[in-house]
PDB file of N, CA and C in Angstrom:
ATOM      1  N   UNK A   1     -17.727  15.181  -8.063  1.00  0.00           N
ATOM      2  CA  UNK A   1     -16.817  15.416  -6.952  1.00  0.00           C
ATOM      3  C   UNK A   1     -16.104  16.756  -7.070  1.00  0.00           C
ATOM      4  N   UNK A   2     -16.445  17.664  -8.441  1.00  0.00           N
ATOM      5  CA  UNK A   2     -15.667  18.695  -8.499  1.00  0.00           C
ATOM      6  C   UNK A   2     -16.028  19.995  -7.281  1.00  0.00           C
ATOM      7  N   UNK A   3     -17.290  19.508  -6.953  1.00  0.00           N
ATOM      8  CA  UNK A   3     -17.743  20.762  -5.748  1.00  0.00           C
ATOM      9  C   UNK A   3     -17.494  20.030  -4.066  1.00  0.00           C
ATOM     10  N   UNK A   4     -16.676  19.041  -4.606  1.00  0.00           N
ATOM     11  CA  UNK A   4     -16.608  18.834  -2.836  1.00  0.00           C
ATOM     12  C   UNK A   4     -15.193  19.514  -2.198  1.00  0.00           C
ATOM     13  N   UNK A   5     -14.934  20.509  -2.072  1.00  0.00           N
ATOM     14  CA  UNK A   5     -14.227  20.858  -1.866  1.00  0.00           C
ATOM     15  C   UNK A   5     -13.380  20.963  -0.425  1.00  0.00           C
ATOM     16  N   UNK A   6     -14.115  20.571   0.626  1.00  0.00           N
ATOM     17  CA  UNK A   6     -13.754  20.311   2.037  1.00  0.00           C
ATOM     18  C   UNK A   6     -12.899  18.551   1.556  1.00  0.00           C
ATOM     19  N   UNK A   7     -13.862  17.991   0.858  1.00  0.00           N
ATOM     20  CA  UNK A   7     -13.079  16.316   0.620  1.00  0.00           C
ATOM     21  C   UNK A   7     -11.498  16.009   0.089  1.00  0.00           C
ATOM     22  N   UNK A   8     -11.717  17.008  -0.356  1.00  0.00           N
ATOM     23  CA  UNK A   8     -10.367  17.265  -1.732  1.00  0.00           C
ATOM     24  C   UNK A   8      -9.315  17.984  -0.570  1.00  0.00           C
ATOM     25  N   UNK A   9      -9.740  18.956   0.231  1.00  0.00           N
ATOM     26  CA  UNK A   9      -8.640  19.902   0.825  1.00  0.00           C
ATOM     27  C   UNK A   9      -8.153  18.842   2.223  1.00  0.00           C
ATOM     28  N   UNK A  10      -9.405  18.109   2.616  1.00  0.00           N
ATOM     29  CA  UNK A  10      -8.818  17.178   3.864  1.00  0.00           C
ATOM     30  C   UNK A  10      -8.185  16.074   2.939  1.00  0.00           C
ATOM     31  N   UNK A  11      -8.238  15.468   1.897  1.00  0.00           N
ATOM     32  CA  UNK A  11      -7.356  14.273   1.499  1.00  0.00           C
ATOM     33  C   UNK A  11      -5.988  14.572   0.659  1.00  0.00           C
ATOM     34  N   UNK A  12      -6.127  15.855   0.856  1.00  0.00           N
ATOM     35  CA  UNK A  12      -4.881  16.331   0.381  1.00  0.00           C
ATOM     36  C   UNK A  12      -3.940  16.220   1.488  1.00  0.00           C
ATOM     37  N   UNK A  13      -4.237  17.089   2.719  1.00  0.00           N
ATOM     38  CA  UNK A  13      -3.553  16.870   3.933  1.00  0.00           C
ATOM     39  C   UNK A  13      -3.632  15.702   4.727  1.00  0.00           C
ATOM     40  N   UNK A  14      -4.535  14.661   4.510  1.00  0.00           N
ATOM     41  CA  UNK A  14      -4.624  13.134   5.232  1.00  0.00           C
ATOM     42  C   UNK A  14      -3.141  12.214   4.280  1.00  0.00           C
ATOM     43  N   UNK A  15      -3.282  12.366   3.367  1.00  0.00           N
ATOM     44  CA  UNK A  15      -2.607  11.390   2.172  1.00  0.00           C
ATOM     45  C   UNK A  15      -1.374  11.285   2.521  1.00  0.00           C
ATOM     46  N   UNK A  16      -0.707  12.201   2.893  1.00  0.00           N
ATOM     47  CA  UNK A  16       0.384  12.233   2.750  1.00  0.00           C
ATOM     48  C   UNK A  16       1.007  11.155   4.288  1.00  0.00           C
ATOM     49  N   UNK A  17       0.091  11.688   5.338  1.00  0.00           N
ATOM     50  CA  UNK A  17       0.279  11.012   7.032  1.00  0.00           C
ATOM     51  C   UNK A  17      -0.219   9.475   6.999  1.00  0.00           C
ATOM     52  N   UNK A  18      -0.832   9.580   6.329  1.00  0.00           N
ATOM     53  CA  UNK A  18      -1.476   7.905   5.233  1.00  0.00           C
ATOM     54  C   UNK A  18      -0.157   6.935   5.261  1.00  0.00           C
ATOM     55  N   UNK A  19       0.420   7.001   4.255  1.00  0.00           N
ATOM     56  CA  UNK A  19       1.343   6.879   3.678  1.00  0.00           C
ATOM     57  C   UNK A  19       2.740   6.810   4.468  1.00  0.00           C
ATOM     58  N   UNK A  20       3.019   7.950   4.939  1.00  0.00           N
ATOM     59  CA  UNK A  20       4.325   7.895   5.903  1.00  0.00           C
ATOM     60  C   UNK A  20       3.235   6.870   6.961  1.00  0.00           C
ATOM     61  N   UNK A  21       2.518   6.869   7.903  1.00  0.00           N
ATOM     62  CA  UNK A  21       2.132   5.419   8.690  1.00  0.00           C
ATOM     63  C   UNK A  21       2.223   4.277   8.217  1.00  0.00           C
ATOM     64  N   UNK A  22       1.927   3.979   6.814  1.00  0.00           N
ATOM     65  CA  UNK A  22       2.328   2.213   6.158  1.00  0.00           C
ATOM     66  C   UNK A  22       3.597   2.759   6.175  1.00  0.00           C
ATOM     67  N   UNK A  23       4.769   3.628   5.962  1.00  0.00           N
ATOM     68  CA  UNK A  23       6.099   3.422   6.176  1.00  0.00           C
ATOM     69  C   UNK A  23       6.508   2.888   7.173  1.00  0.00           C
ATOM     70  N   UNK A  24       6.091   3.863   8.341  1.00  0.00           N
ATOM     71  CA  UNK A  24       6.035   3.645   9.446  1.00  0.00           C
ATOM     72  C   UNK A  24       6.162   2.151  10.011  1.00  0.00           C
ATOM     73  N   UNK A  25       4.712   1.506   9.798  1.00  0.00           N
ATOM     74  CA  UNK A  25       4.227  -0.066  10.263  1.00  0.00           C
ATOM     75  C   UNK A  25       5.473  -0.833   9.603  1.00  0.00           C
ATOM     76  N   UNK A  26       5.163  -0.632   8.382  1.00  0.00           N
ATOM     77  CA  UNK A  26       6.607  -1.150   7.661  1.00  0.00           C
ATOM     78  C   UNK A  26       8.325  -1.409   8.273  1.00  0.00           C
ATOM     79  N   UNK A  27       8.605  -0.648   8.788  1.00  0.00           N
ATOM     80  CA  UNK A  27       9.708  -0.293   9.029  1.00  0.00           C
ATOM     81  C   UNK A  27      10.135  -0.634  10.849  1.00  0.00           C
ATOM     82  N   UNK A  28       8.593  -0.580  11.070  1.00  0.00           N
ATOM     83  CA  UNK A  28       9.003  -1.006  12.889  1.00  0.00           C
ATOM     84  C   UNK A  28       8.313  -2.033  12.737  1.00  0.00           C
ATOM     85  N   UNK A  29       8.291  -3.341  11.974  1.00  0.00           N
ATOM     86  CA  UNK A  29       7.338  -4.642  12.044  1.00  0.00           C
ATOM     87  C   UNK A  29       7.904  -5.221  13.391  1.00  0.00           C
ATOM     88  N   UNK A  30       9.541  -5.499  13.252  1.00  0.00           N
ATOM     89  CA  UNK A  30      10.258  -6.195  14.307  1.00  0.00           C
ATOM     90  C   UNK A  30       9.580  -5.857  15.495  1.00  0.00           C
ATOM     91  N   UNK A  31       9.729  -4.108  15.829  1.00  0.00           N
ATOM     92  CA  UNK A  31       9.275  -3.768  17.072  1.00  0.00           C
ATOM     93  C   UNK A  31       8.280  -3.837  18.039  1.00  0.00           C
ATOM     94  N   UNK A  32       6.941  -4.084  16.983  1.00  0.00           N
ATOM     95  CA  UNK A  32       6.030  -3.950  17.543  1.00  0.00           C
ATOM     96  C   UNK A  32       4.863  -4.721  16.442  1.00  0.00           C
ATOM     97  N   UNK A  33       3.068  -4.757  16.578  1.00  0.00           N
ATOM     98  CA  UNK A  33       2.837  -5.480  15.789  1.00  0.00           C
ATOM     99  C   UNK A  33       2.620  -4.774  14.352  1.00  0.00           C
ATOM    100  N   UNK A  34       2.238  -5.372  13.339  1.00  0.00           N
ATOM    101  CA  UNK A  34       2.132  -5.338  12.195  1.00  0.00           C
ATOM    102  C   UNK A  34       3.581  -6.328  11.439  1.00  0.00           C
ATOM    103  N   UNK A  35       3.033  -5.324  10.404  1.00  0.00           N
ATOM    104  CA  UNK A  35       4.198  -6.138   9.743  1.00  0.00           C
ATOM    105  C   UNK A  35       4.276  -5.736   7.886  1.00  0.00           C
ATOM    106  N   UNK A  36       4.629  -6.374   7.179  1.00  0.00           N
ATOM    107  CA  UNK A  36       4.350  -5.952   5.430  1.00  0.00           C
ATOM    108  C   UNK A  36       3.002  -6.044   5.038  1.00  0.00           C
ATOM    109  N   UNK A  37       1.838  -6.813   5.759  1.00  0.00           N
ATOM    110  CA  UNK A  37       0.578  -7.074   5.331  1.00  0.00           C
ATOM    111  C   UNK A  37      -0.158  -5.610   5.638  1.00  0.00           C
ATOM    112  N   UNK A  38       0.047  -5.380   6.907  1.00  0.00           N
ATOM    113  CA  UNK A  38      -0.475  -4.373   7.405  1.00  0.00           C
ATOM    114  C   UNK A  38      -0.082  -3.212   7.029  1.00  0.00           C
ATOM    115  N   UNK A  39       1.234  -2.930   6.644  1.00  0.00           N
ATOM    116  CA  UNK A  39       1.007  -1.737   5.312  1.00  0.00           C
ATOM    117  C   UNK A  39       1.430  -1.601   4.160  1.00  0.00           C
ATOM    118  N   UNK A  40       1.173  -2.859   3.828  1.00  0.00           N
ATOM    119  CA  UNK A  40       0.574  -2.846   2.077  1.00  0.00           C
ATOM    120  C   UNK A  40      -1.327  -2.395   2.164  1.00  0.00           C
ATOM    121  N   UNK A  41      -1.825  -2.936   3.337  1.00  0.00           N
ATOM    122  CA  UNK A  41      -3.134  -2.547   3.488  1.00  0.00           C
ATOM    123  C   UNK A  41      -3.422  -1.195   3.848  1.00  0.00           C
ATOM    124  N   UNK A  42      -2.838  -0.786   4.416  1.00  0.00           N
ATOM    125  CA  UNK A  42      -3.142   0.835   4.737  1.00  0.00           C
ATOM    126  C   UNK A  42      -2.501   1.769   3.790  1.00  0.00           C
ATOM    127  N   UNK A  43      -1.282   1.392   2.837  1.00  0.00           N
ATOM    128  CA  UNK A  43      -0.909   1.876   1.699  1.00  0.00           C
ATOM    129  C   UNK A  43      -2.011   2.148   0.639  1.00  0.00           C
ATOM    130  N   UNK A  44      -2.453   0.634   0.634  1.00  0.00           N
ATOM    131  CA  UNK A  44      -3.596   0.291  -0.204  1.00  0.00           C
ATOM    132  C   UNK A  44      -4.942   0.993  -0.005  1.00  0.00           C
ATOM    133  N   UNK A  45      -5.323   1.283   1.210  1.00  0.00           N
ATOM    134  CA  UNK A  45      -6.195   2.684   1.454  1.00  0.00           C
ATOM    135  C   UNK A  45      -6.222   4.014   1.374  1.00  0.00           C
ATOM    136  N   UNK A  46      -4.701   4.535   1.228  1.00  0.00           N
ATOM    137  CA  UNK A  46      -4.664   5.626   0.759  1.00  0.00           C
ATOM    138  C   UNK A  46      -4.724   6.072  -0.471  1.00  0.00           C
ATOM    139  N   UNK A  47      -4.404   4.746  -1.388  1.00  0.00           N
ATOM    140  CA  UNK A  47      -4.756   4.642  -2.652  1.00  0.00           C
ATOM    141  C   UNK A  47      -5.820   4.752  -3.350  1.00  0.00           C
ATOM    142  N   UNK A  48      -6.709   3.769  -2.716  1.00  0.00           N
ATOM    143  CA  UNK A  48      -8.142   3.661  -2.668  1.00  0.00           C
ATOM    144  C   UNK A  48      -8.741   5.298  -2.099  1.00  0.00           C
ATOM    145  N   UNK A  49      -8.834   5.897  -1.425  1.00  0.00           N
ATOM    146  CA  UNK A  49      -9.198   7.250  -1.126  1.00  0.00           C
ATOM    147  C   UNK A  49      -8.719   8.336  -1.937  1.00  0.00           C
ATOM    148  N   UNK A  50      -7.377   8.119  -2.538  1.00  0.00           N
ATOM    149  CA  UNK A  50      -7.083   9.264  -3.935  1.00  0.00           C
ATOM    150  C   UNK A  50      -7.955   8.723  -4.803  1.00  0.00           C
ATOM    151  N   UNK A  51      -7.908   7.490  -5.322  1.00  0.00           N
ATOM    152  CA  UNK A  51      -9.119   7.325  -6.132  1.00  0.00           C
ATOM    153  C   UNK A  51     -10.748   7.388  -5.929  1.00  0.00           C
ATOM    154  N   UNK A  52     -10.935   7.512  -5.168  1.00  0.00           N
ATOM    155  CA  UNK A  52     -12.465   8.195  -4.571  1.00  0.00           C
ATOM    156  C   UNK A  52     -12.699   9.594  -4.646  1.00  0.00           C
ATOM    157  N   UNK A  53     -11.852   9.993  -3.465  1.00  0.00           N
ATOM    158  CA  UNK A  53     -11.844  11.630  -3.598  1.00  0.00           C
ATOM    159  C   UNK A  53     -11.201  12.489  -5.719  1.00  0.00           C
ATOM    160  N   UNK A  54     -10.145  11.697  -5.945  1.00  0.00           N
ATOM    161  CA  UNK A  54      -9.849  12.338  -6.666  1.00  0.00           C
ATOM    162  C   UNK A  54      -9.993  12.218  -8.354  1.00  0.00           C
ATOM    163  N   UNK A  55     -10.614  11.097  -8.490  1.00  0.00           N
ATOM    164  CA  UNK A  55     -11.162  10.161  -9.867  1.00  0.00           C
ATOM    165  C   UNK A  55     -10.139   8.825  -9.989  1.00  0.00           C
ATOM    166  N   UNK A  56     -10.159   8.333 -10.877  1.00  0.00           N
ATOM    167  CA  UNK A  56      -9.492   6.721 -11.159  1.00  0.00           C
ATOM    168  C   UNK A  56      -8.543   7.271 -12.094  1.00  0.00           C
ATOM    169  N   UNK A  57      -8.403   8.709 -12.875  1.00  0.00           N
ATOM    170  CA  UNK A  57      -7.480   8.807 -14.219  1.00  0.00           C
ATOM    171  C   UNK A  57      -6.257   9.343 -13.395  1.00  0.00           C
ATOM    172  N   UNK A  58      -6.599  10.068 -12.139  1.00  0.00           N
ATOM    173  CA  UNK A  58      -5.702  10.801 -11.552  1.00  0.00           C
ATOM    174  C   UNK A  58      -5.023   9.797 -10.939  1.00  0.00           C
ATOM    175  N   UNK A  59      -4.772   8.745  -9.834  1.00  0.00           N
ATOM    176  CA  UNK A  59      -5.208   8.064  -9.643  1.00  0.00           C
ATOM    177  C   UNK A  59      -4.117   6.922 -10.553  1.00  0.00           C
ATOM    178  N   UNK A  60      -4.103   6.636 -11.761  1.00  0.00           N
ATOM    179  CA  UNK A  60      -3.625   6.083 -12.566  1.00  0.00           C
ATOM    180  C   UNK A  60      -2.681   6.406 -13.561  1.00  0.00           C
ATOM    181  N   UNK A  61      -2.274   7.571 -12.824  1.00  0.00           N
ATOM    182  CA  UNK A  61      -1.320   8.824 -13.395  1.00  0.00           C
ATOM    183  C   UNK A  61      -0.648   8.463 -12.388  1.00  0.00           C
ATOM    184  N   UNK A  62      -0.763   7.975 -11.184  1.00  0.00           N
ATOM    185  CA  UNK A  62       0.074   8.184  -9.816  1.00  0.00           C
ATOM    186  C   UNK A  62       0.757   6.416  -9.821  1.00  0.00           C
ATOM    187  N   UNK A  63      -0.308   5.823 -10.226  1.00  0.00           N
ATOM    188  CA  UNK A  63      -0.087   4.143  -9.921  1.00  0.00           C
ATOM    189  C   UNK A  63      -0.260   3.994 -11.129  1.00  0.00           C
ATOM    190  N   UNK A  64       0.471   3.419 -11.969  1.00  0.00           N
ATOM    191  CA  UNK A  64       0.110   3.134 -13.543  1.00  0.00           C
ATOM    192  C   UNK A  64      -0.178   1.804 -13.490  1.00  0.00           C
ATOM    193  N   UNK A  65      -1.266   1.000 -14.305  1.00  0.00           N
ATOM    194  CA  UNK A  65      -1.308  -0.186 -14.098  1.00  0.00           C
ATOM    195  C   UNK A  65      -0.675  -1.694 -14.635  1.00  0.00           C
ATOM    196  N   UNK A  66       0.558  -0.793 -15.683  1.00  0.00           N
ATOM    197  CA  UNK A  66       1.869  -1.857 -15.547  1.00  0.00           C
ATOM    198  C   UNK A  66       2.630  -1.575 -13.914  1.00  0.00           C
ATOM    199  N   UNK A  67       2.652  -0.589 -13.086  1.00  0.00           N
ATOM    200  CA  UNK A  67       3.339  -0.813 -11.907  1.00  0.00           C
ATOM    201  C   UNK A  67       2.660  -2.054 -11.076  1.00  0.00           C
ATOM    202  N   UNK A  68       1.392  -2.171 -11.290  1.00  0.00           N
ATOM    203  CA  UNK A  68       0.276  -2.815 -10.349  1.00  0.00           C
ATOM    204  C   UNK A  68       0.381  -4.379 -11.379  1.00  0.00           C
ATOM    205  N   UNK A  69       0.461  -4.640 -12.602  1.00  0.00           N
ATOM    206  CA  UNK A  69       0.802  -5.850 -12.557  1.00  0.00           C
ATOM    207  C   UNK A  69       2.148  -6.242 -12.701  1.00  0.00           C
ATOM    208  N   UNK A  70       2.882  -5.698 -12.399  1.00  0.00           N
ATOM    209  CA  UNK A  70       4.282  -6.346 -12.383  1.00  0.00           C
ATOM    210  C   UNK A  70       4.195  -6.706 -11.072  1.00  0.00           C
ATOM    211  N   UNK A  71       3.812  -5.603 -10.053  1.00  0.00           N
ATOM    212  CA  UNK A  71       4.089  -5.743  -8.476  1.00  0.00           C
ATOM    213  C   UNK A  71       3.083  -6.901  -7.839  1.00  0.00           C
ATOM    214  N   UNK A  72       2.208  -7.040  -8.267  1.00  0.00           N
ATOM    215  CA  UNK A  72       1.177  -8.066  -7.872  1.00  0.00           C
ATOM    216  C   UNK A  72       1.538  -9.647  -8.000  1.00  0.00           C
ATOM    217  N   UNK A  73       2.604  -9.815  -8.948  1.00  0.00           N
ATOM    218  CA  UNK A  73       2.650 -11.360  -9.087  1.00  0.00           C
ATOM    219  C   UNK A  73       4.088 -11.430  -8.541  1.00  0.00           C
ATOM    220  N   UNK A  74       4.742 -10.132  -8.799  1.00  0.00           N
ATOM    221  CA  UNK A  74       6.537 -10.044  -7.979  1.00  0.00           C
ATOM    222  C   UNK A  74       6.075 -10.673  -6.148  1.00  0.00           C
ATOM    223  N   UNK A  75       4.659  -9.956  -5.805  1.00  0.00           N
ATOM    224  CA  UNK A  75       4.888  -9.792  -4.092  1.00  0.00           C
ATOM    225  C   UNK A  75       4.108 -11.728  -3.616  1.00  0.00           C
ATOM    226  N   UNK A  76       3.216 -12.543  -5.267  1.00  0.00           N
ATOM    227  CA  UNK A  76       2.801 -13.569  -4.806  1.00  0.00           C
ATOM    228  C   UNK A  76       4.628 -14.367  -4.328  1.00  0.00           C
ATOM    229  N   UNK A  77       5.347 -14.088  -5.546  1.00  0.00           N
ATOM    230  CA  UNK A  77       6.558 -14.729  -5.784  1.00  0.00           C
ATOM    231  C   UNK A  77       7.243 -14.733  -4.455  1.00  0.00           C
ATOM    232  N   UNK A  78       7.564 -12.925  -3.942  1.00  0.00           N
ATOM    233  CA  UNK A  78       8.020 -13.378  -2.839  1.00  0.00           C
ATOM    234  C   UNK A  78       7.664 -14.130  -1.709  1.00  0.00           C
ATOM    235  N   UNK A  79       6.536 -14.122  -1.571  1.00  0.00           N
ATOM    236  CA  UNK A  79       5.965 -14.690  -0.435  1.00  0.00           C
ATOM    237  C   UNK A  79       6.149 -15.915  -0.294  1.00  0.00           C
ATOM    238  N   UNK A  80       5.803 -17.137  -2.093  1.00  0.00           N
ATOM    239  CA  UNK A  80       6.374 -17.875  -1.620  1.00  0.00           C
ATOM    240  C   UNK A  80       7.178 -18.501  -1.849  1.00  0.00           C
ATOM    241  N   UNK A  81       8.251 -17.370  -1.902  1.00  0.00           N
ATOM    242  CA  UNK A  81      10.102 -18.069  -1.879  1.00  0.00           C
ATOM    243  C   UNK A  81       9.889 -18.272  -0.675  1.00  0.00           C
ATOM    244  N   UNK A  82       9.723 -17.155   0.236  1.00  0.00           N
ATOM    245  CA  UNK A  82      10.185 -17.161   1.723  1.00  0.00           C
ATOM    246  C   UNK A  82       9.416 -18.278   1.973  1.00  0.00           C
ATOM    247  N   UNK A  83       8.117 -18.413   2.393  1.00  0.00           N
ATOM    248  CA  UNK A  83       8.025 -19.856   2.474  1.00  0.00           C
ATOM    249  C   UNK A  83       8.549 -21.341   2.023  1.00  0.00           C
ATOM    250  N   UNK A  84       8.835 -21.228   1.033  1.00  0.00           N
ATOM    251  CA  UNK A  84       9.871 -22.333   0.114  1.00  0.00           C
ATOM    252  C   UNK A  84      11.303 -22.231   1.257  1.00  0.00           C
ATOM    253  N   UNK A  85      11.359 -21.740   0.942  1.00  0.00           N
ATOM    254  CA  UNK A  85      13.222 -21.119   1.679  1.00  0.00           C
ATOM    255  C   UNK A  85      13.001 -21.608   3.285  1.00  0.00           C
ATOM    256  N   UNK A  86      12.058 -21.919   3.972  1.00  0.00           N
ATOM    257  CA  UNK A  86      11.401 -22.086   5.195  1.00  0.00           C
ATOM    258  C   UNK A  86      11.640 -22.925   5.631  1.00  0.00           C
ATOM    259  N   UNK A  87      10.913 -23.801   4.628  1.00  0.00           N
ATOM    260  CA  UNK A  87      10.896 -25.504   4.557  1.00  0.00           C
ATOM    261  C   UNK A  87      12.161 -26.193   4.110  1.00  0.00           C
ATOM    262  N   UNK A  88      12.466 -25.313   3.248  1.00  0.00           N
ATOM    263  CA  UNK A  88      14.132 -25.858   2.932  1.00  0.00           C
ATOM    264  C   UNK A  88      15.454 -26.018   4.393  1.00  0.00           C
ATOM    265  N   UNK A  89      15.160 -24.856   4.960  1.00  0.00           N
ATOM    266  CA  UNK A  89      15.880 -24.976   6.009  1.00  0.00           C
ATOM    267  C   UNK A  89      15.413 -25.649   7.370  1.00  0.00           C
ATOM    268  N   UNK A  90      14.353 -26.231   7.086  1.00  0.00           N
ATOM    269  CA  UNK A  90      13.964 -26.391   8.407  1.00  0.00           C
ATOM    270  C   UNK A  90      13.779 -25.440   9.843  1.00  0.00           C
ATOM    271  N   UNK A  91      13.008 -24.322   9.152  1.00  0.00           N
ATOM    272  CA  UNK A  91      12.563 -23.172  10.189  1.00  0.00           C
ATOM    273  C   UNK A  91      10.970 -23.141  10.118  1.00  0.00           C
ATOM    274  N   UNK A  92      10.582 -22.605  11.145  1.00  0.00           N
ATOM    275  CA  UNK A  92       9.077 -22.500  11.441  1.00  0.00           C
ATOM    276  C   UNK A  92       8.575 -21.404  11.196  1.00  0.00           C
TER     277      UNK A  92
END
């Protein structure tokens, strides 16, 4: 991948508009559709594309993979408090 150099110069400038859009989705769930699924998933693609375009070490310099298992069983947890918490109150 060291000679692709059009790949590297467009995911340099994509990554970043990547990223601010899962903010984005994030942040206007109320407003409109999406919601936290939908950009943890498109987060999760920009991730996935630094690690394509840019190797897995780089990549893992950015996302270390104590961040990725702490956060992975923190986001099962939340999910289902809020569900727990649901049923507790009697909401749908």
């Amino acid at each position: 991948m060291r000679l692709d150099a059009i790949l590297r110069i467009t995911a340099k400038f994509v990554l970043p508009f990547i990223l601010v859009f899962g903010l984005y989705v994030q942040i206007h769930a109320d407003f409109g559709p999406g919601g936290g699924f939908q950009a943890v998933v498109i987060v999760a693609a920009a991730v996935f594309l630094n690690a394509i375009i840019f190797g897995l070490e780089q990549t893992m310099r950015i996302v270390p993979p104590l961040v990725v298992e702490i956060m992975v069983p923190l986001g099962d947890l939340l999910f289902s408090g809020v569900g727990v918490a649901a049923m507790m109150t009697g909401s749908k």
